[in-house]
N, C-alpha and C. Protein backbone atom coordinates (compact mmCIF):
# COMPACT_ATOMS: atom_id res chain seq x y z
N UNK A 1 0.84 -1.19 0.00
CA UNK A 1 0.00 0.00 0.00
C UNK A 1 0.88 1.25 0.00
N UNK A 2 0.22 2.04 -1.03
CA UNK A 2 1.57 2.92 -0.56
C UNK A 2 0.37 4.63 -0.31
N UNK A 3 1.87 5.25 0.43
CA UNK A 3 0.41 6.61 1.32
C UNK A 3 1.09 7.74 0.76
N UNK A 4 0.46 8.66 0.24
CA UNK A 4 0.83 10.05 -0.56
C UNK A 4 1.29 10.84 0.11
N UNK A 5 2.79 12.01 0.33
CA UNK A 5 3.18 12.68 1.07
C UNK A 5 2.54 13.57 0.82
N UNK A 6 1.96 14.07 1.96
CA UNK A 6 0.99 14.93 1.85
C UNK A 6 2.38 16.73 2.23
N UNK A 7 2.39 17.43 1.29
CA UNK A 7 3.70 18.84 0.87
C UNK A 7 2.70 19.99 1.43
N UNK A 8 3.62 21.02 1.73
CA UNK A 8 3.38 22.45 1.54
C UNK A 8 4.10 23.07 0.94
N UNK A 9 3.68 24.43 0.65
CA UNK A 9 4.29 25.18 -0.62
C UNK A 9 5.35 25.94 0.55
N UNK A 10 6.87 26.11 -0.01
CA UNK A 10 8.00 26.29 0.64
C UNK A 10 8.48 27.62 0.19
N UNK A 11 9.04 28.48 0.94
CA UNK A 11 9.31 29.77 0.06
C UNK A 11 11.12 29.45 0.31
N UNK A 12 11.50 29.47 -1.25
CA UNK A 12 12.96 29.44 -1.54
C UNK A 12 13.70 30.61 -1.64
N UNK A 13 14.78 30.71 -2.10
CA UNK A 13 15.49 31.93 -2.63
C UNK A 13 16.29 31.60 -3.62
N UNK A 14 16.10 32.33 -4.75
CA UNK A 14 17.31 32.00 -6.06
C UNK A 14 18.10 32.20 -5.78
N UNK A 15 19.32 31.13 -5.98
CA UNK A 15 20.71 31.83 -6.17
C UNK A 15 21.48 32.48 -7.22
N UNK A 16 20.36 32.65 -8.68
CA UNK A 16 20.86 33.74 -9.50
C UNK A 16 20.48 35.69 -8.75
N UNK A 17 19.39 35.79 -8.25
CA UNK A 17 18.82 36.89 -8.59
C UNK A 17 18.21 37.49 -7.30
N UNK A 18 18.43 36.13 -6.04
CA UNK A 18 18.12 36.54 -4.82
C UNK A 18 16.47 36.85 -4.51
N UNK A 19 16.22 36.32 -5.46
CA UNK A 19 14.25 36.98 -5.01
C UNK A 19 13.72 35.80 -4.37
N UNK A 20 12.83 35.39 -4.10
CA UNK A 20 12.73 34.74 -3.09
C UNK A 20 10.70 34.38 -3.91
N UNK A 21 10.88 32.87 -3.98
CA UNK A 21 9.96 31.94 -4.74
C UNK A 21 9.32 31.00 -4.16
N UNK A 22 8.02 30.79 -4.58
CA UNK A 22 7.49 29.77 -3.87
C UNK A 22 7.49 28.37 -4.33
N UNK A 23 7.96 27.57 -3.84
CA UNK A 23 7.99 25.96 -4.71
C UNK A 23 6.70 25.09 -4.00
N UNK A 24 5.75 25.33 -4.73
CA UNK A 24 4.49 24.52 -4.21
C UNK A 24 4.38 23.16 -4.19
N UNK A 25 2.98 22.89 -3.66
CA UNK A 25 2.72 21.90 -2.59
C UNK A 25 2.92 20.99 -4.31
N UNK A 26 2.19 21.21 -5.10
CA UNK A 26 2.14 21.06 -6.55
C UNK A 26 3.31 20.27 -7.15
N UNK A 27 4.25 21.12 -7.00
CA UNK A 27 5.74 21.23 -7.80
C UNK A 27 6.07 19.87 -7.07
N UNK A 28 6.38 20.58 -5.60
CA UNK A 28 7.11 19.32 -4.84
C UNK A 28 6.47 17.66 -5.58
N UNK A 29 4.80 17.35 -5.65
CA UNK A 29 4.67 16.47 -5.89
C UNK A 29 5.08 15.80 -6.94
N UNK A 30 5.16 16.56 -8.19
CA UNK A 30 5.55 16.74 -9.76
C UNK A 30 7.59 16.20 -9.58
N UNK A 31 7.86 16.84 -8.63
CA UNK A 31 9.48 16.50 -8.37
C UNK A 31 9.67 15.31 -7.57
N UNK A 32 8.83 14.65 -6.75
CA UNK A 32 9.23 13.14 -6.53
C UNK A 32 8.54 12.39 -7.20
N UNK A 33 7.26 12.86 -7.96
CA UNK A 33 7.28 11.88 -9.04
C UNK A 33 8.06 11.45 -10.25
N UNK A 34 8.85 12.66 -10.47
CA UNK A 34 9.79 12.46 -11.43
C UNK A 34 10.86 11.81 -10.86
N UNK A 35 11.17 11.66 -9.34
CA UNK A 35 12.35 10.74 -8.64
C UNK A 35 13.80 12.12 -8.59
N UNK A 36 13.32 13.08 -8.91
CA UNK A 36 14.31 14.62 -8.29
C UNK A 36 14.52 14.74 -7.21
N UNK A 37 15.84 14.40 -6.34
CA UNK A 37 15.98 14.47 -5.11
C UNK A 37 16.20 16.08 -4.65
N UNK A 38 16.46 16.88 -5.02
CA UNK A 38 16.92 18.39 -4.63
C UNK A 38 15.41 19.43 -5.09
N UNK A 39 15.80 20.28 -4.29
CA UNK A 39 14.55 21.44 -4.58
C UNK A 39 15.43 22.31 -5.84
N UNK A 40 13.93 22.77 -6.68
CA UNK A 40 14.82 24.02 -7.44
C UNK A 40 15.54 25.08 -6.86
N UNK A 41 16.26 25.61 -7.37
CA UNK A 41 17.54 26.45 -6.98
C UNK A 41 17.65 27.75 -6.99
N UNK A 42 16.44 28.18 -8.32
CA UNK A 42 16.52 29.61 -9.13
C UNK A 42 14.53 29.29 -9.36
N UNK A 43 14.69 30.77 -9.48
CA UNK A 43 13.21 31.17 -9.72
C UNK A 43 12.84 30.52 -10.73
N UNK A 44 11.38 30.89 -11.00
CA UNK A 44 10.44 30.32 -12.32
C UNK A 44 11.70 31.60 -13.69
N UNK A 45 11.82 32.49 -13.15
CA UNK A 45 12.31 33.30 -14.03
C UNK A 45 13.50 32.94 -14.21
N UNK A 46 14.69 33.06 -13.91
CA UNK A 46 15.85 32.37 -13.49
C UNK A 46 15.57 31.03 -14.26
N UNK A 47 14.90 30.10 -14.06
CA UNK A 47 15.04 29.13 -15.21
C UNK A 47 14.75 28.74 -16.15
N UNK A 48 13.98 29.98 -16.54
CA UNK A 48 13.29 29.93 -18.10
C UNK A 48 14.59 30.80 -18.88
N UNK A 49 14.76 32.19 -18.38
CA UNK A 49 16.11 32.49 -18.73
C UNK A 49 17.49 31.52 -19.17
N UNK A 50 17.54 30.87 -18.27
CA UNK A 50 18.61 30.41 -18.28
C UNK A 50 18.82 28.70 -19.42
N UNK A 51 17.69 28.29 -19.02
CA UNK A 51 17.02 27.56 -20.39
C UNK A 51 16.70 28.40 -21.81
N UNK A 52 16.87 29.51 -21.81
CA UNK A 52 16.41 29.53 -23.43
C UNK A 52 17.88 30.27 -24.03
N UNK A 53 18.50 30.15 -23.10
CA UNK A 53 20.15 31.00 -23.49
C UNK A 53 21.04 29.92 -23.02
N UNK A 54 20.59 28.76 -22.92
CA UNK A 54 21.56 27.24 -22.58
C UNK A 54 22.70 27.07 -23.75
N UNK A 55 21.42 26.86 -24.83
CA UNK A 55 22.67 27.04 -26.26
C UNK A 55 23.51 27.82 -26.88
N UNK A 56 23.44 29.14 -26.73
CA UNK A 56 24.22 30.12 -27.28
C UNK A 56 25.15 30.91 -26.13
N UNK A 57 25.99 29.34 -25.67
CA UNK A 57 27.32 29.68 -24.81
C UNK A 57 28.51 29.77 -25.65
N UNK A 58 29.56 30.70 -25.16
CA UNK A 58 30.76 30.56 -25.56
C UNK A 58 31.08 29.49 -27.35
């Protein structure tokens, strides 16, 4: 049998940009279903940025 972790929404802080994000009850579930052991790091903004400028490094 298995029992659903029941999350709350966590307020983080980016370490690009310092603003300070909420990683919901939502997300969290979405991230151990995918088997992601770490919380995100950087904002919703911060990683859309940083994803759409991934390829055009150096």
């Amino acid at each position: 049998m298995e029992t659903k972790k029941e999350y709350t929404d966590k307020t983080l802080t980016c370490r690009d940009c310092g603003k300070e994000f909420t990683f919901t009850a939502g997300e969290q579930d979405f991230y151990a279903q995918k088997g992601f052991q770490n919380e995100p790091t950087r904002c919703p903004e911060c990683r859309a940025s940083r994803k759409s400028s991934n390829g055009r490094r150096g």
